[in-house]
Structure formats: C-alpha cells, structure tokens
Protein backbone atom coordinates (compact mmCIF):
# COMPACT_ATOMS: atom_id res chain seq x y z
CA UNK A 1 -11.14 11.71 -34.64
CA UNK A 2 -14.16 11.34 -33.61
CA UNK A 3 -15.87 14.52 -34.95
CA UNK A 4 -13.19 16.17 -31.77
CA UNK A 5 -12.10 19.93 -32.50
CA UNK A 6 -8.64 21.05 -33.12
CA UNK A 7 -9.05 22.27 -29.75
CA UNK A 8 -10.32 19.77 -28.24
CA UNK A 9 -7.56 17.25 -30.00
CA UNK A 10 -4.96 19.92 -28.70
CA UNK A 11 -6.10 19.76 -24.80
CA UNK A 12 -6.22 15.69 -25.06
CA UNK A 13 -2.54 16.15 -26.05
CA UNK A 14 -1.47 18.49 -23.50
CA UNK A 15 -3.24 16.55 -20.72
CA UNK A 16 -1.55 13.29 -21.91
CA UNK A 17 0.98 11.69 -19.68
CA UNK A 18 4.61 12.13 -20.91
CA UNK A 19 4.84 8.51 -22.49
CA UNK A 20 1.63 9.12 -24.49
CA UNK A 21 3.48 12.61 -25.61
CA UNK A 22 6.74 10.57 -26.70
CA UNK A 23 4.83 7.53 -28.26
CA UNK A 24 2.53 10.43 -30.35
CA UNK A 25 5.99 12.48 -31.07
CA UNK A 26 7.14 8.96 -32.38
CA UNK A 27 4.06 8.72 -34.96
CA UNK A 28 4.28 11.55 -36.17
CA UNK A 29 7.74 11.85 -36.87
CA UNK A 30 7.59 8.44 -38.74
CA UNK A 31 9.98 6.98 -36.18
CA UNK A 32 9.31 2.73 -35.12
CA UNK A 33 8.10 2.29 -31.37
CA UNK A 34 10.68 1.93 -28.83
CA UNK A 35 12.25 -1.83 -28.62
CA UNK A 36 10.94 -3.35 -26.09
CA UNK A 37 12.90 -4.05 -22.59
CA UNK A 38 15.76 -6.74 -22.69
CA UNK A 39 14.69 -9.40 -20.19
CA UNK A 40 16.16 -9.40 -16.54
CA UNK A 41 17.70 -12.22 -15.05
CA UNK A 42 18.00 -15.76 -15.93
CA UNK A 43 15.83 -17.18 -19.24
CA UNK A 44 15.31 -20.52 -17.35
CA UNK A 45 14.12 -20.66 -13.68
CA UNK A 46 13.72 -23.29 -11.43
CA UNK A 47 10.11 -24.10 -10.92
CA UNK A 48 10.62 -23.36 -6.94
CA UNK A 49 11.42 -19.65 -8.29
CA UNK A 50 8.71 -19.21 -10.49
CA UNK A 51 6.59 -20.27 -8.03
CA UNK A 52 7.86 -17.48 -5.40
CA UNK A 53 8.01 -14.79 -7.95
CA UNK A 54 4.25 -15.54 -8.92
CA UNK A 55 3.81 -16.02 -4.88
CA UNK A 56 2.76 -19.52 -5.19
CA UNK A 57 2.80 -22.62 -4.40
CA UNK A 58 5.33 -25.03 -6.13
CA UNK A 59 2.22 -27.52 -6.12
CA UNK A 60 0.22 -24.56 -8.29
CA UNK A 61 3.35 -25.02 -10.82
CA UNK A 62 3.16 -28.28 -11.67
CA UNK A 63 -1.14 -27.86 -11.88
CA UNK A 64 -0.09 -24.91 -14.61
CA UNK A 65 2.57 -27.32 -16.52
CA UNK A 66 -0.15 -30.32 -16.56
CA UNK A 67 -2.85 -28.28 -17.42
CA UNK A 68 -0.26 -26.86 -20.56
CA UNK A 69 -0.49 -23.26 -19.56
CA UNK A 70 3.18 -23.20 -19.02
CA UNK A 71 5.99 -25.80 -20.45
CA UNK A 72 8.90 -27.13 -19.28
CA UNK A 73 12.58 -27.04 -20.71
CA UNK A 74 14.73 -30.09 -19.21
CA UNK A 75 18.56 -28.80 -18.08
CA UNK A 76 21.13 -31.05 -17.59
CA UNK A 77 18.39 -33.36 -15.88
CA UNK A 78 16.75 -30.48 -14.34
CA UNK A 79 13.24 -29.16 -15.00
CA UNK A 80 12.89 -25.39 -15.52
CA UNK A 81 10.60 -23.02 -16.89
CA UNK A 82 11.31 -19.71 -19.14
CA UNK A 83 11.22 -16.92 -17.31
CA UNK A 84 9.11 -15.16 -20.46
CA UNK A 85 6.44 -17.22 -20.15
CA UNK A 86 5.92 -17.03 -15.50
CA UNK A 87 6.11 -13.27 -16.29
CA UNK A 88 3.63 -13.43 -19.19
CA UNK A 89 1.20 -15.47 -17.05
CA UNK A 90 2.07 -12.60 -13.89
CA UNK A 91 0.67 -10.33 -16.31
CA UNK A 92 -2.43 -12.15 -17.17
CA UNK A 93 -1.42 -13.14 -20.83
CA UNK A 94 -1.95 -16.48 -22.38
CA UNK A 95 1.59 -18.58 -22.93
CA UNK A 96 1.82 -18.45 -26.97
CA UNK A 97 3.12 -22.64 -27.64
C-alpha cells in the first residue's frame, strides 16, 4: 500500500469512520457489498414534483427533457419522469439512456 507500515496501515484503520470499518470487515471476510437502498416513493413523478424536489422550475424540466438529459414515460395520457433518474441528476450523475 503504498510503501505504508503495518503501523501506519493499522492507525488509517482505527481512524476510519465506522462505514469504512464495516465495508473493510466486508473485504476481508470475502462477503459482497451491502445491496444498495430500495427506492422511496413513487418510480414515476409528475414533472411538477421533480421539479420541486430538485427546487426548480417546471420550465427547467422540460429544458432537461428537450435537451435529453432526462426522458419521459407517458401514463395513461400523462407525462412523468422516473424518480431514479431526478435523483441521479440531484446527485450530479449523468442519466444512463
């Protein structure tokens, strides 16, 4: 690691946060990482919800759907958007197509 010293390794450990202590106890004891969180809430949302829960405009919603950064998914006439991909762009990551 980096030419580090048992010792050194050893403090980096014991001054890791308790999540980086369970993910390392998980490597080492050959066990998969943790699933990841179920989603909350609805899987569609109505683009006037998306656009509060990114605290935006609705306007700023369309501009994202016509510039392809997020798609739409037509419901019984009704235009909504998956709730994956507002949270993905909330957290600064691309929408995958």
């Amino acid at each position: 690691m980096n030419g580090a010293t048992s010792n050194e390794r050893l403090m980096r450990f014991l001054s890791a946060t308790p999540e980086q202590q369970e993910a390392i106890d998980r490597i080492l004891a050959g066990k998969p990482e943790a699933a990841p969180e179920p989603p909350r809430g609805p899987l569609l949302m109505r683009v006037k919800d998306a656009a509060i829960l990114l605290g935006v405009h609705r306007t700023t919603m369309w501009r994202l759907v016509k510039a392809g950064r997020l798609e739409t998914v037509e419901l019984l006439g009704s235009l909504r958007v998956r709730r994956a991909d507002v949270e993905g762009i909330a957290a600064g990551k691309a929408v995958a197509k």
